[in-house]
C-alpha atoms as a PDB file:
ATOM      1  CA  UNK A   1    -211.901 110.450-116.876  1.00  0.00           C
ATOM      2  CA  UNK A   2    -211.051 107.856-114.285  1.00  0.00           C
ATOM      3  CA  UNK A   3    -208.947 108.743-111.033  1.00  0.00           C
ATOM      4  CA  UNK A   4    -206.257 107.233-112.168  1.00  0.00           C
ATOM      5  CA  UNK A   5    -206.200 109.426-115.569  1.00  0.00           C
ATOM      6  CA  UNK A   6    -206.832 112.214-113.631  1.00  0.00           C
ATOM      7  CA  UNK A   7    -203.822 112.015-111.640  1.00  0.00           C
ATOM      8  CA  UNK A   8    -201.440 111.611-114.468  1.00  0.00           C
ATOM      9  CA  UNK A   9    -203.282 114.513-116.561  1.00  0.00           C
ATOM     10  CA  UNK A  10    -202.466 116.620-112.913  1.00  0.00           C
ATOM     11  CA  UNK A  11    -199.083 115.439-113.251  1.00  0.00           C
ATOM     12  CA  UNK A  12    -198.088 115.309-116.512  1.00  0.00           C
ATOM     13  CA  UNK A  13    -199.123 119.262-117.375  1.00  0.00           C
ATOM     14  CA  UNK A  14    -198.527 120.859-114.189  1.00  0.00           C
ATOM     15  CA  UNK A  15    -194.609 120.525-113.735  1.00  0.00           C
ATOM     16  CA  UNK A  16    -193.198 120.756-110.203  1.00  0.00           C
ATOM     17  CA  UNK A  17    -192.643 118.863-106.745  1.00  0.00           C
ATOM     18  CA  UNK A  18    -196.339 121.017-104.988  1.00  0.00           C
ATOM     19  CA  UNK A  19    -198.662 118.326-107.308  1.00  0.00           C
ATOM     20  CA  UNK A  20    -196.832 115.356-106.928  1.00  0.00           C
ATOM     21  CA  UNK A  21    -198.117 115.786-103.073  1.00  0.00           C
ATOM     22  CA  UNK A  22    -201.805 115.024-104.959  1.00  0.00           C
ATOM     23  CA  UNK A  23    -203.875 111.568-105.087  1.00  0.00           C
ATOM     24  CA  UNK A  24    -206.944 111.611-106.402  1.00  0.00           C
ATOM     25  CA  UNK A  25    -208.849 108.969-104.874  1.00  0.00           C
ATOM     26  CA  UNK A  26    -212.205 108.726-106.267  1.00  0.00           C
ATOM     27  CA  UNK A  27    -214.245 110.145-109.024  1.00  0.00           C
ATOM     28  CA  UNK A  28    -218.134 110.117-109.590  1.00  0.00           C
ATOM     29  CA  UNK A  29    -220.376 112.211-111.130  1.00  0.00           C
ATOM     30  CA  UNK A  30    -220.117 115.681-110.164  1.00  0.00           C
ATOM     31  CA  UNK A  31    -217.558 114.653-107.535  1.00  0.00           C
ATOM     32  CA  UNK A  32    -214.067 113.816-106.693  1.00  0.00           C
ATOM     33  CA  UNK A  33    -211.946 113.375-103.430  1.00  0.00           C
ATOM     34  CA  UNK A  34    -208.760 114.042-103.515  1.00  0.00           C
ATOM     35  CA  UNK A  35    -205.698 113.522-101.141  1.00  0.00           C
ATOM     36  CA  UNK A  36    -202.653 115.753 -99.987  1.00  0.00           C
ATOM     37  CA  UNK A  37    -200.257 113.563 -99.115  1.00  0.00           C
ATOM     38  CA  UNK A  38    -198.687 114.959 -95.476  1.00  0.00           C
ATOM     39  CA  UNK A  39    -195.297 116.959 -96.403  1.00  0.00           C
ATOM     40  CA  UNK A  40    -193.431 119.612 -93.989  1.00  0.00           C
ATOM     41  CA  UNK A  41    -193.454 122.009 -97.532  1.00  0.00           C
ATOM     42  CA  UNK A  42    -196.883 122.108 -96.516  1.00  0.00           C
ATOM     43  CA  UNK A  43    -196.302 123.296 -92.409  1.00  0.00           C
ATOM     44  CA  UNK A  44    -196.755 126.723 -91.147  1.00  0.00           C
ATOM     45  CA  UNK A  45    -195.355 127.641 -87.931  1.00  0.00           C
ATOM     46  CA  UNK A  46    -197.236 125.942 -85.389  1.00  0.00           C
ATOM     47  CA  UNK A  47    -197.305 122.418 -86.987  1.00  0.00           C
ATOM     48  CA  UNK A  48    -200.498 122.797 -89.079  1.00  0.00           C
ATOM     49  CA  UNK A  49    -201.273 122.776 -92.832  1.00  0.00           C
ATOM     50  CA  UNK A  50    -200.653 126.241 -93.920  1.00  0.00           C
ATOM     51  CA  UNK A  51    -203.762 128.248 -95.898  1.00  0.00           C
ATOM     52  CA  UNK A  52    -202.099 128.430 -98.813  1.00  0.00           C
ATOM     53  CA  UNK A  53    -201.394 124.496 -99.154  1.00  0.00           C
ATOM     54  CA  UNK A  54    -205.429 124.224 -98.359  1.00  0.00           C
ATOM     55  CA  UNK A  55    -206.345 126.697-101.251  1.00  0.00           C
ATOM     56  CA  UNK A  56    -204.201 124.745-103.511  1.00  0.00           C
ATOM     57  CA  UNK A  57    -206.002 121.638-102.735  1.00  0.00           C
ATOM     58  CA  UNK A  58    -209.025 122.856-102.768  1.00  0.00           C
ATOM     59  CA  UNK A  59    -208.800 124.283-106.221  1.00  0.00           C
ATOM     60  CA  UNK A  60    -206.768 120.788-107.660  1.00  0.00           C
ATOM     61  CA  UNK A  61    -209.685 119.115-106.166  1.00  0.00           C
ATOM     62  CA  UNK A  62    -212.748 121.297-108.136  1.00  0.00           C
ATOM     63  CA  UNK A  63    -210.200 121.144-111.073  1.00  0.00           C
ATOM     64  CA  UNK A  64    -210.164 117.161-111.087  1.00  0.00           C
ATOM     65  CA  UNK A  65    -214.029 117.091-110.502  1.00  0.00           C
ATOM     66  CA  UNK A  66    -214.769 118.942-113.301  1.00  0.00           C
ATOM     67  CA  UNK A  67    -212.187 117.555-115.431  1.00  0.00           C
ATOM     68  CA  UNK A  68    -213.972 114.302-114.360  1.00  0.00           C
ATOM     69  CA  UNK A  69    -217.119 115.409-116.132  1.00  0.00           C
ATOM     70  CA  UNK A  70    -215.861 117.414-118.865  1.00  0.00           C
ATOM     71  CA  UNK A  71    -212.734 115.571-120.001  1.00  0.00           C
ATOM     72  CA  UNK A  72    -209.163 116.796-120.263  1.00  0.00           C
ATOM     73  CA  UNK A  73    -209.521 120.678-120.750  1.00  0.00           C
ATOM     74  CA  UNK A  74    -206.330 122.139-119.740  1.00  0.00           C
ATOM     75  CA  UNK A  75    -207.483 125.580-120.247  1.00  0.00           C
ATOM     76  CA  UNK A  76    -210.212 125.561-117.648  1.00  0.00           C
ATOM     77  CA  UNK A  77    -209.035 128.149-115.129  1.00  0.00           C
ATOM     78  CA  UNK A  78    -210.183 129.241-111.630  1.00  0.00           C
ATOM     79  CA  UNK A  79    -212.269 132.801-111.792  1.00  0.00           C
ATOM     80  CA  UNK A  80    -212.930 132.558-107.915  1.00  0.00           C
ATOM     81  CA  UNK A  81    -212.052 130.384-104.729  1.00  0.00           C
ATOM     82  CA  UNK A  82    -213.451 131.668-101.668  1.00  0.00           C
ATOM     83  CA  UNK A  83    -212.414 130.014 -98.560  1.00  0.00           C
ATOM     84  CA  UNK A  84    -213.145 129.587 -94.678  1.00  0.00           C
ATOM     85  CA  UNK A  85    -210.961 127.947 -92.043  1.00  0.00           C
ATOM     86  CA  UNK A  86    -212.635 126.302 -89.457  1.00  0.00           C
ATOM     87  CA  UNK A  87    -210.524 124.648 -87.597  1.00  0.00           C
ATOM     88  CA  UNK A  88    -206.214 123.882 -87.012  1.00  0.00           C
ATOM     89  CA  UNK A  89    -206.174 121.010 -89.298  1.00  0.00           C
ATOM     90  CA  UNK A  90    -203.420 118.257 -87.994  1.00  0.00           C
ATOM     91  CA  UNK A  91    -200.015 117.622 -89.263  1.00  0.00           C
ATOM     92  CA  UNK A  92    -201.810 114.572 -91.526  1.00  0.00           C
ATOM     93  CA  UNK A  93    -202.946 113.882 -94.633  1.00  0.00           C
ATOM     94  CA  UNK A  94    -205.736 116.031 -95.626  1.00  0.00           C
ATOM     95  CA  UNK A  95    -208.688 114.737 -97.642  1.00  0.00           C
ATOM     96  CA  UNK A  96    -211.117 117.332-100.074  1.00  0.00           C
ATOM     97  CA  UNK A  97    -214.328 116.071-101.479  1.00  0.00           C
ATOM     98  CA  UNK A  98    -215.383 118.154-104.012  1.00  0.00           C
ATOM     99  CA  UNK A  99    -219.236 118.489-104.695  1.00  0.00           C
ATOM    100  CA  UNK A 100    -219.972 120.253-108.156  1.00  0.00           C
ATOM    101  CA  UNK A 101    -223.309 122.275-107.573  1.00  0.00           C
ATOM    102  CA  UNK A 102    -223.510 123.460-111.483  1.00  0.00           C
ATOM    103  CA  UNK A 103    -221.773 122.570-114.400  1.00  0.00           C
ATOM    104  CA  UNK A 104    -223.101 124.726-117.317  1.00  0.00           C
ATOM    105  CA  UNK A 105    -221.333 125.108-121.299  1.00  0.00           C
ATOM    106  CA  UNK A 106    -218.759 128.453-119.825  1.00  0.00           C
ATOM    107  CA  UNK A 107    -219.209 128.238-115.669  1.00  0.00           C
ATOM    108  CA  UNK A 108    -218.881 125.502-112.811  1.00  0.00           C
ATOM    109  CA  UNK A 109    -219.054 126.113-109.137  1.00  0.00           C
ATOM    110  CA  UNK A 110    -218.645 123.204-106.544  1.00  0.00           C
ATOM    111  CA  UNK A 111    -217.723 123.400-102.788  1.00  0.00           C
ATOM    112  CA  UNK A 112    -214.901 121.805-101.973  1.00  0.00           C
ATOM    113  CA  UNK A 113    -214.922 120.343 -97.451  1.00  0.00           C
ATOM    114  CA  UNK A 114    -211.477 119.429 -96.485  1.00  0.00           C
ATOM    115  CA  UNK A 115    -210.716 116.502 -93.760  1.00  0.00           C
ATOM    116  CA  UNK A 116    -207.651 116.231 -91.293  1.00  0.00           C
ATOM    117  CA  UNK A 117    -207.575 112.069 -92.200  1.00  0.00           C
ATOM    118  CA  UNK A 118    -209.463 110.523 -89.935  1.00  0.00           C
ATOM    119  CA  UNK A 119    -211.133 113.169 -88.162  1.00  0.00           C
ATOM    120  CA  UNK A 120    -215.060 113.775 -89.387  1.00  0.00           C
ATOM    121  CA  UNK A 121    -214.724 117.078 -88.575  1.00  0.00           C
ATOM    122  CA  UNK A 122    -214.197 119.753 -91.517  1.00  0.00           C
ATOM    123  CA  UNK A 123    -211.199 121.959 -91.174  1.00  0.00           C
ATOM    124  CA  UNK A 124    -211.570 123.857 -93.973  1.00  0.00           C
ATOM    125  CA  UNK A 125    -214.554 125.305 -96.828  1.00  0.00           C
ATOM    126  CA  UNK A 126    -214.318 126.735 -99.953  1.00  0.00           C
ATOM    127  CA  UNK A 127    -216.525 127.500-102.799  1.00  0.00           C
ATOM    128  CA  UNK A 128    -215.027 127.430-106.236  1.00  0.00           C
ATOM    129  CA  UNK A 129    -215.911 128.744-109.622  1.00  0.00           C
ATOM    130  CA  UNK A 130    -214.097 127.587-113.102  1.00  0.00           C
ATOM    131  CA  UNK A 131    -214.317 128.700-116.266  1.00  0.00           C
ATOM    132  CA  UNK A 132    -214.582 126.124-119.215  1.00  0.00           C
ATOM    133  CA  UNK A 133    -212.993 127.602-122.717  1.00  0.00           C
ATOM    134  CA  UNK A 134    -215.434 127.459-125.609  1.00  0.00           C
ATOM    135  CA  UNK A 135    -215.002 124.153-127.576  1.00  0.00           C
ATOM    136  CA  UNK A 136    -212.725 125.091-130.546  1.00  0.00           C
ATOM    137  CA  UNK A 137    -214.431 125.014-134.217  1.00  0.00           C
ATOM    138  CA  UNK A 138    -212.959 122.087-136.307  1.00  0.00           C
ATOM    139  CA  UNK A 139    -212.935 123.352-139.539  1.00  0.00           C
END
């Protein structure tokens, strides 16, 4: 699936304002980078990018790699996300580039790094596992 595809799949089956905050800039195989647009819905106290709003990008963007390689499967679903902070990420736009490490017929894992936009340093890790529903029997 292109970006572009990818974006509208995002949007068009997961209803409500949080996605709509989504880009997805690029797609290549076993990867995809994806963009949260900067939005105070988003703000903790403190004026950074709460957790929360960091988990949910880091799981949109394994979601939209794998979708990427595997093709619209709405029914994949997140078994784990495991994630470190490593730094206050600014009141930006924040950028994930997904990395899928294995893609296998049930499981994919890929690490996810997450950019305050245009700062090289990470603000953020996570490690993410999917599961991909057995094709369905055509007969």
């Amino acid at each position: 699936m292109s970006a572009e595809e990818l974006e509208q799949f995002l949007y068009s089956h997961f209803p409500g304002d949080e996605h709509q905050a989504f880009t997805v800039e690029r797609v290549e195989e076993m990867f995809a980078q994806v963009r949260m647009r900067d939005d105070r819905r988003h703000l903790r106290p403190g004026g950074t990018i709460s957790g929360p709003s960091l988990m949910m990008l880091s799981d949109t963007a394994m979601y939209m790699a794998l979708l990427g390689m595997i093709g619209p499967v709405s029914l994949a679903v997140t078994t784990n996300l495991n994630i470190n902070f490593l730094r206050k990420p600014a009141q930006t736009d924040v950028i994930a580039e997904c990395k899928l490490l294995k893609l296998g017929r049930r499981l994919a894992v890929g690490e996810v790094t997450m950019y305050s936009d245009g700062d090289p340093e990470p603000v953020a890790h996570a490690t993410v596992t999917y599961s991909i529903p057995p094709e369905q029997n055509s007969t």
